[in-house]
PDB file of N, CA and C in Angstrom:
ATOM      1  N   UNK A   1     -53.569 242.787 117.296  1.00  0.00           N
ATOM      2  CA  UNK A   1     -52.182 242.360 117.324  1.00  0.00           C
ATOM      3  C   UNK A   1     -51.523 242.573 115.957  1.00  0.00           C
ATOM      4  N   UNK A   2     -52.430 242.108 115.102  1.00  0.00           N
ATOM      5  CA  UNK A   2     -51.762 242.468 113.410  1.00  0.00           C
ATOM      6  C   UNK A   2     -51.161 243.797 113.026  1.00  0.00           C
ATOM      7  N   UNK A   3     -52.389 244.632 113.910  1.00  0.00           N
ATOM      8  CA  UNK A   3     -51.989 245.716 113.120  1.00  0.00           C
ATOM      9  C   UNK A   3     -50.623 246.388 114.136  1.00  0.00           C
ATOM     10  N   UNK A   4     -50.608 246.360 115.713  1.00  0.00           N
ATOM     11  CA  UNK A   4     -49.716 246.769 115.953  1.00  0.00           C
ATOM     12  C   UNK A   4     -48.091 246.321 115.754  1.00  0.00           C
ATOM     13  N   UNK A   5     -48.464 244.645 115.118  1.00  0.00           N
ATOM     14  CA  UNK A   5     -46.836 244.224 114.674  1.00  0.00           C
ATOM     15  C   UNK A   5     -47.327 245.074 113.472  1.00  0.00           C
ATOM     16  N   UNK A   6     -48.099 245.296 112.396  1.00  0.00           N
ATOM     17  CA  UNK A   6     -47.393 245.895 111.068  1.00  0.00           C
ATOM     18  C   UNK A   6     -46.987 248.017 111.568  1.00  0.00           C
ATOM     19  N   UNK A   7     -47.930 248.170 112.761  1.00  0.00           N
ATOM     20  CA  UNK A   7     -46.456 249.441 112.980  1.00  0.00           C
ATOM     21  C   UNK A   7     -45.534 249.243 113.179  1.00  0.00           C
ATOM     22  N   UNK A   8     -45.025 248.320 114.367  1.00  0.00           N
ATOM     23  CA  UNK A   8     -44.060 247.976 114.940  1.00  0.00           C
ATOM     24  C   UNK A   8     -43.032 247.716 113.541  1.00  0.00           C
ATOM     25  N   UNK A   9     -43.246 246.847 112.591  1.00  0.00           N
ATOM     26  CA  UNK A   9     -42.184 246.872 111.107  1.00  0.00           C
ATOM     27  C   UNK A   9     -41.989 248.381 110.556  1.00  0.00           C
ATOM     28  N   UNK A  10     -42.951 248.892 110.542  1.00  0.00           N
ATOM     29  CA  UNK A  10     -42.455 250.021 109.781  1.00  0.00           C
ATOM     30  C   UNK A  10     -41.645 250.529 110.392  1.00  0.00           C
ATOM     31  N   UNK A  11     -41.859 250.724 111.700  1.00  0.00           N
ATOM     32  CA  UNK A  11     -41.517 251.726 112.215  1.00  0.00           C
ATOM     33  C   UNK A  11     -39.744 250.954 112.659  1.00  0.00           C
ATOM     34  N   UNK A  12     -39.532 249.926 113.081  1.00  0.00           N
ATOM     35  CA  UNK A  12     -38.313 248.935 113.109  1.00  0.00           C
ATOM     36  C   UNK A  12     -37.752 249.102 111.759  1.00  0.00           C
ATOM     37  N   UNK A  13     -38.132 249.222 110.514  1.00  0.00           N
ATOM     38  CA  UNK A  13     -37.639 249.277 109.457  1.00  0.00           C
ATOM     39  C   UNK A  13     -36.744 250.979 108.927  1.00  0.00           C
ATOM     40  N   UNK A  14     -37.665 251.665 109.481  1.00  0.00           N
ATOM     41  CA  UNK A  14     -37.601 253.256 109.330  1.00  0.00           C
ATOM     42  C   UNK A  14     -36.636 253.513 109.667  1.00  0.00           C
ATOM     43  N   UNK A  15     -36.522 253.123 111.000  1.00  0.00           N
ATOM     44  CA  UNK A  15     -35.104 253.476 112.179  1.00  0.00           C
ATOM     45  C   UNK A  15     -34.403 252.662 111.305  1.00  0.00           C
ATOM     46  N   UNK A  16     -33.704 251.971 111.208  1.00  0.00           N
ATOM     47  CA  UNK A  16     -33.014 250.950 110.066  1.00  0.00           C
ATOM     48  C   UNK A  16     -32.169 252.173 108.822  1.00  0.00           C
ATOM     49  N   UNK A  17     -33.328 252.673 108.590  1.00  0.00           N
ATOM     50  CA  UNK A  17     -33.134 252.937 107.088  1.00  0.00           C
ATOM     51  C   UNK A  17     -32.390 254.784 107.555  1.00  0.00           C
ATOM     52  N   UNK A  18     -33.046 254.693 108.398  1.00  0.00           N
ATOM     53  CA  UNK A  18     -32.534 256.731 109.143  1.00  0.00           C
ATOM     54  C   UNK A  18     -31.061 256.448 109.798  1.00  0.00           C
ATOM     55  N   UNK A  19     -30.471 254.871 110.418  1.00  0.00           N
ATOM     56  CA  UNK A  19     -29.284 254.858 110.616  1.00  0.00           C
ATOM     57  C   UNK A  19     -28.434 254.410 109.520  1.00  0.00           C
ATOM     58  N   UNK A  20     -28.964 253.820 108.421  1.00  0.00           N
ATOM     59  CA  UNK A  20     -28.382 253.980 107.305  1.00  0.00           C
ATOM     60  C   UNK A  20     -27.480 255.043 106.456  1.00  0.00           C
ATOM     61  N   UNK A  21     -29.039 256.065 106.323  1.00  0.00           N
ATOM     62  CA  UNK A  21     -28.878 256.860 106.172  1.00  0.00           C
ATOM     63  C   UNK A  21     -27.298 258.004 106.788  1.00  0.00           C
ATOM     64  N   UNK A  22     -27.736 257.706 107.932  1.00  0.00           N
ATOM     65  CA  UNK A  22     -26.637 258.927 109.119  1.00  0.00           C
ATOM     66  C   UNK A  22     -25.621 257.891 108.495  1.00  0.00           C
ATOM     67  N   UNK A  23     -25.179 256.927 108.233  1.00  0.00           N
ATOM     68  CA  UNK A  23     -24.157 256.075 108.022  1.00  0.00           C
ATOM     69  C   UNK A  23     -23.267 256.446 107.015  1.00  0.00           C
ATOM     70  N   UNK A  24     -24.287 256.138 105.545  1.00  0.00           N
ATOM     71  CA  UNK A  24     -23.683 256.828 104.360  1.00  0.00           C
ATOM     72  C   UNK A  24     -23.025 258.260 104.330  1.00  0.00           C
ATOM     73  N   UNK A  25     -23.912 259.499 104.999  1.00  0.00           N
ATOM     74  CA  UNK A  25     -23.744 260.474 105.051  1.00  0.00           C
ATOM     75  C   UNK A  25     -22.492 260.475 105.681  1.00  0.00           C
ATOM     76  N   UNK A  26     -22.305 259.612 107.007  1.00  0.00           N
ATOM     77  CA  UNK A  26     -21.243 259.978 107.312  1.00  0.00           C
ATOM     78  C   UNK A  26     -19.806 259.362 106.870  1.00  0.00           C
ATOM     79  N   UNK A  27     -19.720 258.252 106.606  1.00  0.00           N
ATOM     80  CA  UNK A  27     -18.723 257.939 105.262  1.00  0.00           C
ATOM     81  C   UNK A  27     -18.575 258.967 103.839  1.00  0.00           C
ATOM     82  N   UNK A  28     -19.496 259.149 103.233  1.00  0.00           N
ATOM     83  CA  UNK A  28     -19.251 260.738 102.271  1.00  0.00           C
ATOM     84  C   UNK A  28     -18.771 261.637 103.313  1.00  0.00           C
ATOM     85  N   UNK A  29     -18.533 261.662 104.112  1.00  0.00           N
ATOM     86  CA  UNK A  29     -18.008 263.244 105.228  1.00  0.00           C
ATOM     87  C   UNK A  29     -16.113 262.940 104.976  1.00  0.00           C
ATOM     88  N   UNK A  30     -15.931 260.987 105.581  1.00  0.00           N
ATOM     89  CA  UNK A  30     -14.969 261.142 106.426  1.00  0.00           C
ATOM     90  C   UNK A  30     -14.369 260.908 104.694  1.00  0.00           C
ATOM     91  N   UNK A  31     -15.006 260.210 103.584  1.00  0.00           N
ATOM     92  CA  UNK A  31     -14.386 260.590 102.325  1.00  0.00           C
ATOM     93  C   UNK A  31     -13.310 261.875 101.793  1.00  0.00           C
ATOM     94  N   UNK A  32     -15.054 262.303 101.957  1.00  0.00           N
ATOM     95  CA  UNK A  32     -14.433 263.857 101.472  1.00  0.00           C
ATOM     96  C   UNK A  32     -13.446 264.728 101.877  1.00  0.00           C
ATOM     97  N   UNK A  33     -13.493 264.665 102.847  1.00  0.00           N
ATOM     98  CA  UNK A  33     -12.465 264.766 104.060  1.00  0.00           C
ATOM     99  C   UNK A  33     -11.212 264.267 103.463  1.00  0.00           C
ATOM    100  N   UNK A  34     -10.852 263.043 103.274  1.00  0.00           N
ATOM    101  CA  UNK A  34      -9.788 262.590 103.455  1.00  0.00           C
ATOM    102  C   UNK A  34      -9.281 262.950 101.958  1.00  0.00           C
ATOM    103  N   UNK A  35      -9.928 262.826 101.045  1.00  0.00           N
ATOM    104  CA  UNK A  35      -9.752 263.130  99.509  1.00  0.00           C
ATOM    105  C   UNK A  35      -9.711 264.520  99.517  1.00  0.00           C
ATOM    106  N   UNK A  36      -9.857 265.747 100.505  1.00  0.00           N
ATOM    107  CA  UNK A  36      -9.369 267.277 100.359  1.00  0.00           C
ATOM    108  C   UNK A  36      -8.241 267.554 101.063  1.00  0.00           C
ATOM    109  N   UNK A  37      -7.556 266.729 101.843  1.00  0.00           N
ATOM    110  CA  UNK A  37      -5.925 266.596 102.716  1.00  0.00           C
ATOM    111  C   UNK A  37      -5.305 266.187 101.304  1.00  0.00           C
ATOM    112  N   UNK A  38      -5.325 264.729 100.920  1.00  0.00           N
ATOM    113  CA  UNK A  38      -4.878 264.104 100.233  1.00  0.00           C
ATOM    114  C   UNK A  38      -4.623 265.456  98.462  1.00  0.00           C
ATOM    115  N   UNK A  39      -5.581 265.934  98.468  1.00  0.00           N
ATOM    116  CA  UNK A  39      -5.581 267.065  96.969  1.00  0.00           C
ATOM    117  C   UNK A  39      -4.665 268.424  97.680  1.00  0.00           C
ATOM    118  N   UNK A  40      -4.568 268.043  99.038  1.00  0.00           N
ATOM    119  CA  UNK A  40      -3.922 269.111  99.481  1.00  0.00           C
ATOM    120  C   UNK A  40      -2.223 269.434  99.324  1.00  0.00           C
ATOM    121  N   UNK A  41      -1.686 268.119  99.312  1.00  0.00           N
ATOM    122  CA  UNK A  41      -0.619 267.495  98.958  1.00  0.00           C
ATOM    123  C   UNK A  41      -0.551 267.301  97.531  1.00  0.00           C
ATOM    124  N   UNK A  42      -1.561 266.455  97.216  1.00  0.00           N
ATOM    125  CA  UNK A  42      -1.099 266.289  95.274  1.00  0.00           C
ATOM    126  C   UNK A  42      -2.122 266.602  94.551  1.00  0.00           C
ATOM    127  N   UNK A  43      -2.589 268.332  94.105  1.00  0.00           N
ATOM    128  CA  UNK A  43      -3.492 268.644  93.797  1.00  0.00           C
ATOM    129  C   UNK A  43      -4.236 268.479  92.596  1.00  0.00           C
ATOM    130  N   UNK A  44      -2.549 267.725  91.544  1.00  0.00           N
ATOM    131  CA  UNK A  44      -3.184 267.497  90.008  1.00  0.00           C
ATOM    132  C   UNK A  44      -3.596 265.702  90.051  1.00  0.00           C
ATOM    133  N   UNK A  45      -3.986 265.567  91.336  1.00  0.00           N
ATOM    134  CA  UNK A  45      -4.441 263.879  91.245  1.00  0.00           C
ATOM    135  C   UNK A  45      -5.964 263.781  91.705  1.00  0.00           C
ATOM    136  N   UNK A  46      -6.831 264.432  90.832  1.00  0.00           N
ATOM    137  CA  UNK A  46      -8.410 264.351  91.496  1.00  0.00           C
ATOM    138  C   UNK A  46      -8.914 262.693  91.010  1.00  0.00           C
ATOM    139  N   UNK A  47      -8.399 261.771  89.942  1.00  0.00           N
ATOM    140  CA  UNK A  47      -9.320 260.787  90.257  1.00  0.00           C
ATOM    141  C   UNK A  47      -8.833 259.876  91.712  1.00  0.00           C
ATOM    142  N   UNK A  48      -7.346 260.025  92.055  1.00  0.00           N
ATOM    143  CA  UNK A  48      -7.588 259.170  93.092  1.00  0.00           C
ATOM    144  C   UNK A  48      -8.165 259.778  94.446  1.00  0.00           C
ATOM    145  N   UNK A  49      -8.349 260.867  94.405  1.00  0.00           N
ATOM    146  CA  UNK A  49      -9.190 261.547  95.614  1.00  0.00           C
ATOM    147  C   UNK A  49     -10.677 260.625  95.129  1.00  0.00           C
ATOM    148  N   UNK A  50     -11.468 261.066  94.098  1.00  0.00           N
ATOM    149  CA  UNK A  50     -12.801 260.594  93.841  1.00  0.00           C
ATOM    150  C   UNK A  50     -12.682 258.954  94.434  1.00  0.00           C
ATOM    151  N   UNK A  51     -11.448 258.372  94.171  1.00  0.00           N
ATOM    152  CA  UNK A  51     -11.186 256.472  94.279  1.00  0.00           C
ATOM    153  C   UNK A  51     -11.505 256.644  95.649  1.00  0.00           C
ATOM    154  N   UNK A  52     -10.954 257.428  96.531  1.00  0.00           N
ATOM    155  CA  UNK A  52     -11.098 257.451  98.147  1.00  0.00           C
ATOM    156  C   UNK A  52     -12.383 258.090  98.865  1.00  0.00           C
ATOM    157  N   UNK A  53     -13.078 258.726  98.065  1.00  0.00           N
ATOM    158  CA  UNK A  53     -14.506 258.705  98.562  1.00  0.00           C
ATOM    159  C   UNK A  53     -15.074 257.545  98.489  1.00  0.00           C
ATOM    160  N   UNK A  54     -14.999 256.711  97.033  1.00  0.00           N
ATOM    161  CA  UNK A  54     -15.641 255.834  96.427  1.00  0.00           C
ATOM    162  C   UNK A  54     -15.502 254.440  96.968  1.00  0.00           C
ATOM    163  N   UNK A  55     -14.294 254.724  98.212  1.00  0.00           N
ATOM    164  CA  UNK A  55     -14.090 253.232  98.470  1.00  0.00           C
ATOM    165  C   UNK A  55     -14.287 253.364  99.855  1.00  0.00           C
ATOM    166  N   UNK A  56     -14.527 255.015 100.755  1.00  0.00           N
ATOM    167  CA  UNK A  56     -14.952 255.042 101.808  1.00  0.00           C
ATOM    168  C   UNK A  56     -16.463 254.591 101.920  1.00  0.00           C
ATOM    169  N   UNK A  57     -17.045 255.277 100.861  1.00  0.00           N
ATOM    170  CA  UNK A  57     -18.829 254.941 100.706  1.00  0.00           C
ATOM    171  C   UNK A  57     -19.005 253.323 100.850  1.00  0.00           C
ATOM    172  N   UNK A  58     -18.130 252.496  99.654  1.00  0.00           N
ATOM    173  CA  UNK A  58     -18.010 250.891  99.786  1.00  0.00           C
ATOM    174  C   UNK A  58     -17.783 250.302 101.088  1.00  0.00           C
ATOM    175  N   UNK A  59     -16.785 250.942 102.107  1.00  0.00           N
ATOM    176  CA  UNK A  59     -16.302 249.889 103.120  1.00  0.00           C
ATOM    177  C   UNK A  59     -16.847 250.664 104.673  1.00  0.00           C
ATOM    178  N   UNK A  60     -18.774 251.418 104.198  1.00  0.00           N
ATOM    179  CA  UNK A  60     -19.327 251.705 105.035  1.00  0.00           C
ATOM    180  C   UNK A  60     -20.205 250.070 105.861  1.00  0.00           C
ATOM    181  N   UNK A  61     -20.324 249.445 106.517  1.00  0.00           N
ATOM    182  CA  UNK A  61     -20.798 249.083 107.411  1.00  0.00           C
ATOM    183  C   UNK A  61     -22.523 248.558 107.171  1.00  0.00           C
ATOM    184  N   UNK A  62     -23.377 249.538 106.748  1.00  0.00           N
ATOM    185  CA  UNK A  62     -24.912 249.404 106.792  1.00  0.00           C
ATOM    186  C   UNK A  62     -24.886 249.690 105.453  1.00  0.00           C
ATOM    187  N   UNK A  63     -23.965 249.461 104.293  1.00  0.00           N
ATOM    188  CA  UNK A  63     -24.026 249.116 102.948  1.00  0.00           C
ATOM    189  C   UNK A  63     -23.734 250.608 101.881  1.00  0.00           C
ATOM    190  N   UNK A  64     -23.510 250.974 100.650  1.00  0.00           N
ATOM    191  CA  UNK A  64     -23.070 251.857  99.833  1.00  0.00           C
ATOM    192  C   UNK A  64     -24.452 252.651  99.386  1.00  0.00           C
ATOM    193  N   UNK A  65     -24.058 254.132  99.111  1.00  0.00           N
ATOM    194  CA  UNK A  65     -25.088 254.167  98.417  1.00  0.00           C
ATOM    195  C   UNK A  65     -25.075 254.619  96.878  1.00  0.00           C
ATOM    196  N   UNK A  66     -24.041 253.701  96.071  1.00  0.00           N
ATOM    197  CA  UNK A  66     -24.064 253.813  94.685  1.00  0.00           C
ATOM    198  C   UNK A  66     -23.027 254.541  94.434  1.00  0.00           C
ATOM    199  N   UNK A  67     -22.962 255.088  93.248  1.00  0.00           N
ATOM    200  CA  UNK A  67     -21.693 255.966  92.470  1.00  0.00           C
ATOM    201  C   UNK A  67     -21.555 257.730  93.377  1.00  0.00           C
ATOM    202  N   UNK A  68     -20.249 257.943  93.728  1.00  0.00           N
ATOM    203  CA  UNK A  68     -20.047 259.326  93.622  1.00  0.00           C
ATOM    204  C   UNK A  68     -19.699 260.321  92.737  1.00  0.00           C
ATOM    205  N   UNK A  69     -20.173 261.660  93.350  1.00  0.00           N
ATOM    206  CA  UNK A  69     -20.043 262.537  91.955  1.00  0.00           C
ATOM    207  C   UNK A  69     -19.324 263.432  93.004  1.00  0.00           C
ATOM    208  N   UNK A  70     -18.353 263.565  92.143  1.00  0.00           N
ATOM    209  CA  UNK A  70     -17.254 264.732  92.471  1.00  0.00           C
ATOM    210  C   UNK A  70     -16.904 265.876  92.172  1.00  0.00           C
ATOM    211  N   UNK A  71     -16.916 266.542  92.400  1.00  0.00           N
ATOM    212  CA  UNK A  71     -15.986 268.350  92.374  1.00  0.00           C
ATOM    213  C   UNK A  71     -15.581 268.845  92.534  1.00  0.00           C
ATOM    214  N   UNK A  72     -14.198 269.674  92.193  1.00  0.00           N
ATOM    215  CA  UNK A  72     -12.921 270.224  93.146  1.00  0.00           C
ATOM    216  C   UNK A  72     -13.174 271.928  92.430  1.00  0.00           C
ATOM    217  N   UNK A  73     -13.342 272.533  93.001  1.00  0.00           N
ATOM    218  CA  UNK A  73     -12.977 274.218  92.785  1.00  0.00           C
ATOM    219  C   UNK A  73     -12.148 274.364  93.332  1.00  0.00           C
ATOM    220  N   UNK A  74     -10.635 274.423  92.617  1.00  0.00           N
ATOM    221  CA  UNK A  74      -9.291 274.736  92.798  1.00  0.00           C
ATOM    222  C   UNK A  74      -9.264 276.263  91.968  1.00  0.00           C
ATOM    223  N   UNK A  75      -9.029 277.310  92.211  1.00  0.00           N
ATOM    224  CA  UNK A  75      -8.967 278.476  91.445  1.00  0.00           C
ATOM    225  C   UNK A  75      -7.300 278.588  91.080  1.00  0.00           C
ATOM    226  N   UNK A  76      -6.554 278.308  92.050  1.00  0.00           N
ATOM    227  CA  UNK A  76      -4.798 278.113  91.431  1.00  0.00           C
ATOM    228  C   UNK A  76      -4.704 277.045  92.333  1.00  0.00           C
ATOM    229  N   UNK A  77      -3.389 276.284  91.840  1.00  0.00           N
ATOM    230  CA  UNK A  77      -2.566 275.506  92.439  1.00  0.00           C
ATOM    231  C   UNK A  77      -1.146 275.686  93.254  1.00  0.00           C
ATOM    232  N   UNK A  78      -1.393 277.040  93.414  1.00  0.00           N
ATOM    233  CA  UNK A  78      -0.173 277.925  94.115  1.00  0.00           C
ATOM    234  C   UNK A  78      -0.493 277.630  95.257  1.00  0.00           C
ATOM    235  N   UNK A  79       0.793 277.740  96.182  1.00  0.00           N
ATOM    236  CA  UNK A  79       1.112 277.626  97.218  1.00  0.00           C
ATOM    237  C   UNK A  79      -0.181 278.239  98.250  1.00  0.00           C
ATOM    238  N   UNK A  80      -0.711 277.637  99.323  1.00  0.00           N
ATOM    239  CA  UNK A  80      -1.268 278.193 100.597  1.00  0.00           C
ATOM    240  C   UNK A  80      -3.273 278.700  99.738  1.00  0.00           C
ATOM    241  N   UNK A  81      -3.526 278.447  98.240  1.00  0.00           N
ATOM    242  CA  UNK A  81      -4.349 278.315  97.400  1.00  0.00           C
ATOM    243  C   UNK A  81      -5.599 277.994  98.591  1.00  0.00           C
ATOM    244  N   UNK A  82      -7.159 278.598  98.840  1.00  0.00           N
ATOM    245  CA  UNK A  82      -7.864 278.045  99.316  1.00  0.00           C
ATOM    246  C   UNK A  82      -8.745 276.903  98.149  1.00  0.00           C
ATOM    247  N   UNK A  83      -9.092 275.384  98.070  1.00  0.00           N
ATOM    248  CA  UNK A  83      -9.698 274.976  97.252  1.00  0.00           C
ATOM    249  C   UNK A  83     -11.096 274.300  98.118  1.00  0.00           C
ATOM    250  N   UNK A  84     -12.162 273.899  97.214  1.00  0.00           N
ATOM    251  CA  UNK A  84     -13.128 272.923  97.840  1.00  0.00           C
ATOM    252  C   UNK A  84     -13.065 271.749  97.307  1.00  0.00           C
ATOM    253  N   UNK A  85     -13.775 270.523  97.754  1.00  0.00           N
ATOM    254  CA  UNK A  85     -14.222 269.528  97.794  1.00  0.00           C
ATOM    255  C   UNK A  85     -15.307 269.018  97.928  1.00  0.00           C
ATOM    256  N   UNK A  86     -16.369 269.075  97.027  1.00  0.00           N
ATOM    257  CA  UNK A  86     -17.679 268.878  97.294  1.00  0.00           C
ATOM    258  C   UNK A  86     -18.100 267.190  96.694  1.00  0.00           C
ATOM    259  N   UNK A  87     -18.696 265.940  97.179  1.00  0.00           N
ATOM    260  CA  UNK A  87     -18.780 265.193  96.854  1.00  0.00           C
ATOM    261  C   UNK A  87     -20.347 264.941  97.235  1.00  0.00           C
ATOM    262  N   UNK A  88     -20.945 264.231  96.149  1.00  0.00           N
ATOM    263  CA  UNK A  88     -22.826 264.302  96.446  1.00  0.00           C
ATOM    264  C   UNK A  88     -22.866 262.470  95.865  1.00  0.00           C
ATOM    265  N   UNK A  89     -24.047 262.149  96.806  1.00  0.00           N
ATOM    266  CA  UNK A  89     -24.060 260.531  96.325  1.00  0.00           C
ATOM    267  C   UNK A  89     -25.861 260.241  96.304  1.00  0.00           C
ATOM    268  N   UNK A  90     -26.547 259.971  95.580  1.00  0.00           N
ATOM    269  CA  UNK A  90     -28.140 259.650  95.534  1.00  0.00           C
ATOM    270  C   UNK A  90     -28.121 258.722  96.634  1.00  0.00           C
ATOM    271  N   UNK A  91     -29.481 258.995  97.736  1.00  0.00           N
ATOM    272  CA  UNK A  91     -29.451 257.952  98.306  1.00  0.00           C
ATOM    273  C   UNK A  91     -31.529 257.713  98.145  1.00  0.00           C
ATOM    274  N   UNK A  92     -31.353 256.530  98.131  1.00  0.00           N
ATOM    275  CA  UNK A  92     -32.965 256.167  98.405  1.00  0.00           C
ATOM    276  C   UNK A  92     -33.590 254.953  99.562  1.00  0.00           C
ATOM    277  N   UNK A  93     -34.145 255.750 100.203  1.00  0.00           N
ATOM    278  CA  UNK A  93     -34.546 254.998 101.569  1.00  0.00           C
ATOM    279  C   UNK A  93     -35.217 254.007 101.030  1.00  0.00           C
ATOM    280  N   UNK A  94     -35.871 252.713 102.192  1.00  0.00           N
ATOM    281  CA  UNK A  94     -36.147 251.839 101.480  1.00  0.00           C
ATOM    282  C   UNK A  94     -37.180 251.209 102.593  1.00  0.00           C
ATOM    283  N   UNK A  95     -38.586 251.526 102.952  1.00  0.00           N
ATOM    284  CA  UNK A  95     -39.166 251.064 103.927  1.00  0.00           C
ATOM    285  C   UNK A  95     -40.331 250.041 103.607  1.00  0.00           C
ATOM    286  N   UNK A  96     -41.137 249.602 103.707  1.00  0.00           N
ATOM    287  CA  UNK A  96     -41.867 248.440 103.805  1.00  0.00           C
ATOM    288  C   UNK A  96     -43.200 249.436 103.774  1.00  0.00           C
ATOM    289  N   UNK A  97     -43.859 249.279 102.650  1.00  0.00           N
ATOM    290  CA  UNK A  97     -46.015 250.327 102.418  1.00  0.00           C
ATOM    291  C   UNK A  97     -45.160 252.054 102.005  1.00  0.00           C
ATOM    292  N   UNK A  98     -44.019 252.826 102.547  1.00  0.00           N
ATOM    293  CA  UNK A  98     -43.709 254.112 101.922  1.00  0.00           C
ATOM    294  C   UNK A  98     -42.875 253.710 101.036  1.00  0.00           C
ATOM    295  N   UNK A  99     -43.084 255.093  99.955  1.00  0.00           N
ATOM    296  CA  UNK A  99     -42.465 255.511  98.679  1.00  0.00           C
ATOM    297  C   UNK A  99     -41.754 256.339  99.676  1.00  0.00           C
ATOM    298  N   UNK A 100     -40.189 257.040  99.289  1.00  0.00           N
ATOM    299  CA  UNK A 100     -40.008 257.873  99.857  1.00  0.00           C
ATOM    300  C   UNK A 100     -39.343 258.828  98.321  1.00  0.00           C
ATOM    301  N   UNK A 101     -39.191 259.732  97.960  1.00  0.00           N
ATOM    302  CA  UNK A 101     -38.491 260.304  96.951  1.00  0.00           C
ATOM    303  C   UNK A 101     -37.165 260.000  97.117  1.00  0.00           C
ATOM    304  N   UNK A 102     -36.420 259.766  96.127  1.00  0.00           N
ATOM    305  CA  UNK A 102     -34.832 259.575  96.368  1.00  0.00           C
ATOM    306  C   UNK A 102     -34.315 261.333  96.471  1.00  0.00           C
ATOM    307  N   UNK A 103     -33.099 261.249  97.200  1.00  0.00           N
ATOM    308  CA  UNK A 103     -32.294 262.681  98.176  1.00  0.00           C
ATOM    309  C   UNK A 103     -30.977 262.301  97.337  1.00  0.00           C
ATOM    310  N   UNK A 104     -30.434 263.315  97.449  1.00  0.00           N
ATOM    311  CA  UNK A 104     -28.860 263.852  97.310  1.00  0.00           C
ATOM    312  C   UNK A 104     -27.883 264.128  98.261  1.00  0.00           C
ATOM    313  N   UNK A 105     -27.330 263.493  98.665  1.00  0.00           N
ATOM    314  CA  UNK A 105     -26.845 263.955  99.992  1.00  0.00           C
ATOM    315  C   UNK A 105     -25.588 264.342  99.867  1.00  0.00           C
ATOM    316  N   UNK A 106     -25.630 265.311 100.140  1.00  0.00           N
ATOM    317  CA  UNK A 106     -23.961 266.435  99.914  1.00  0.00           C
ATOM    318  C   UNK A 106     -22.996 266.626 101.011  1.00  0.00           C
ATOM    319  N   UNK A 107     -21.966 266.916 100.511  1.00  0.00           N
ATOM    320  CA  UNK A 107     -20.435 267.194 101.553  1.00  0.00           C
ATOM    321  C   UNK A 107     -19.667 268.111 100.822  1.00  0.00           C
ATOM    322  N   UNK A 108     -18.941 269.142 101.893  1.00  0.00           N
ATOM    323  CA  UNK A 108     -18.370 270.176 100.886  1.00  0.00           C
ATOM    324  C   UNK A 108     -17.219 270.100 101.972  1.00  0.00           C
ATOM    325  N   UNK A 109     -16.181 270.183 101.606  1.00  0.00           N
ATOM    326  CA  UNK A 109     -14.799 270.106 102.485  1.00  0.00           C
ATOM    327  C   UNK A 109     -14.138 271.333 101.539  1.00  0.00           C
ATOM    328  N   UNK A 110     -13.258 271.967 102.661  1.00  0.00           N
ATOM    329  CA  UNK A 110     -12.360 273.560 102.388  1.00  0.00           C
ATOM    330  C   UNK A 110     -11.156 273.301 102.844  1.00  0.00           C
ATOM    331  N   UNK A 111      -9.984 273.177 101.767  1.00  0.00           N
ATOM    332  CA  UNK A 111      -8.237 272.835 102.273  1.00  0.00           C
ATOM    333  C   UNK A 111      -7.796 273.918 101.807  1.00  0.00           C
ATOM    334  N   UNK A 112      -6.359 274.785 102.129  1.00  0.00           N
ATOM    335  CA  UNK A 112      -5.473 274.984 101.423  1.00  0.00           C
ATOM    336  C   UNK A 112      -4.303 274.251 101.094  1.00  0.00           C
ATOM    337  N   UNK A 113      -3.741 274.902  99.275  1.00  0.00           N
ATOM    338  CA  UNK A 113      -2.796 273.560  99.292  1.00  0.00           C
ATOM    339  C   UNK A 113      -1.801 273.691  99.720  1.00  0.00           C
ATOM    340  N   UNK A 114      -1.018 272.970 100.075  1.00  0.00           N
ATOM    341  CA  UNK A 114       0.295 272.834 101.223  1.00  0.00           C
ATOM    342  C   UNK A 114       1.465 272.020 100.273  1.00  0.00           C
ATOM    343  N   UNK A 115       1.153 271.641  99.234  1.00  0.00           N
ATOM    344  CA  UNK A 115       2.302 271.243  98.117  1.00  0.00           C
ATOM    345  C   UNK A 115       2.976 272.742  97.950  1.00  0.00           C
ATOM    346  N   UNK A 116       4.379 272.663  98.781  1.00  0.00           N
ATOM    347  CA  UNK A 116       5.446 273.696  98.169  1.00  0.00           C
ATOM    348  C   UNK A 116       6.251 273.524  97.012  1.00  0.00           C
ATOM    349  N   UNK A 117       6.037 274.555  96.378  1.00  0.00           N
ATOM    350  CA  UNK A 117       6.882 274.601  94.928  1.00  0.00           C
ATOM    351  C   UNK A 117       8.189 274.440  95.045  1.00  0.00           C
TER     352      UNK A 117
END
């Protein structure tokens, strides 16, 4: 019985930590996302794009996973301009007997800008 409740935790814990996971990832998506519309409109305002990843990651549900790191490859700011949006956040799983290595989990979003001169 012991030993099949201590699979039964891991394995209850794992799933836990893998919908976490899909969680964060997907808050960095709808971030990034929203912070490459938003640069699409006002392209010389990248910290409050980074503020709107940073507060999508915060007001995820199954908890944050720490600081974002941001990057915009804008090549011009001219009209109809293709730019990216790449935002990456460390995440480290957290299970009960595994180590797991801590991951990087990345998002790359593609706008053109739509601010007319």
């Amino acid at each position: 019985m012991v030993f099949f409740l201590l699979i039964f935790a891991i394995t209850f814990f794992g799933a836990i930590e893998m919908a976490r996971e899909i969680a964060v990832k997907h808050a960095l998506d709808v971030g990034t996302y929203r912070a490459a519309r938003y640069l699409s409109l006002v392209p010389t305002d990248s910290a409050t794009a980074r503020t709107m990843i940073q507060n999508e990651l915060d007001a995820n549900v199954l908890g944050g996973a720490g600081s974002v790191q941001m990057s915009v490859d804008m090549p011009s700011q001219s009209f109809q301009a293709i730019f990216s949006v790449t935002a990456q956040v460390s995440y480290q799983p957290a299970v009960p007997f595994i180590i797991f290595a801590p991951k990087v989990l990345s998002v790359t979003h593609s706008q053109s800008i739509e601010e007319y001169p």
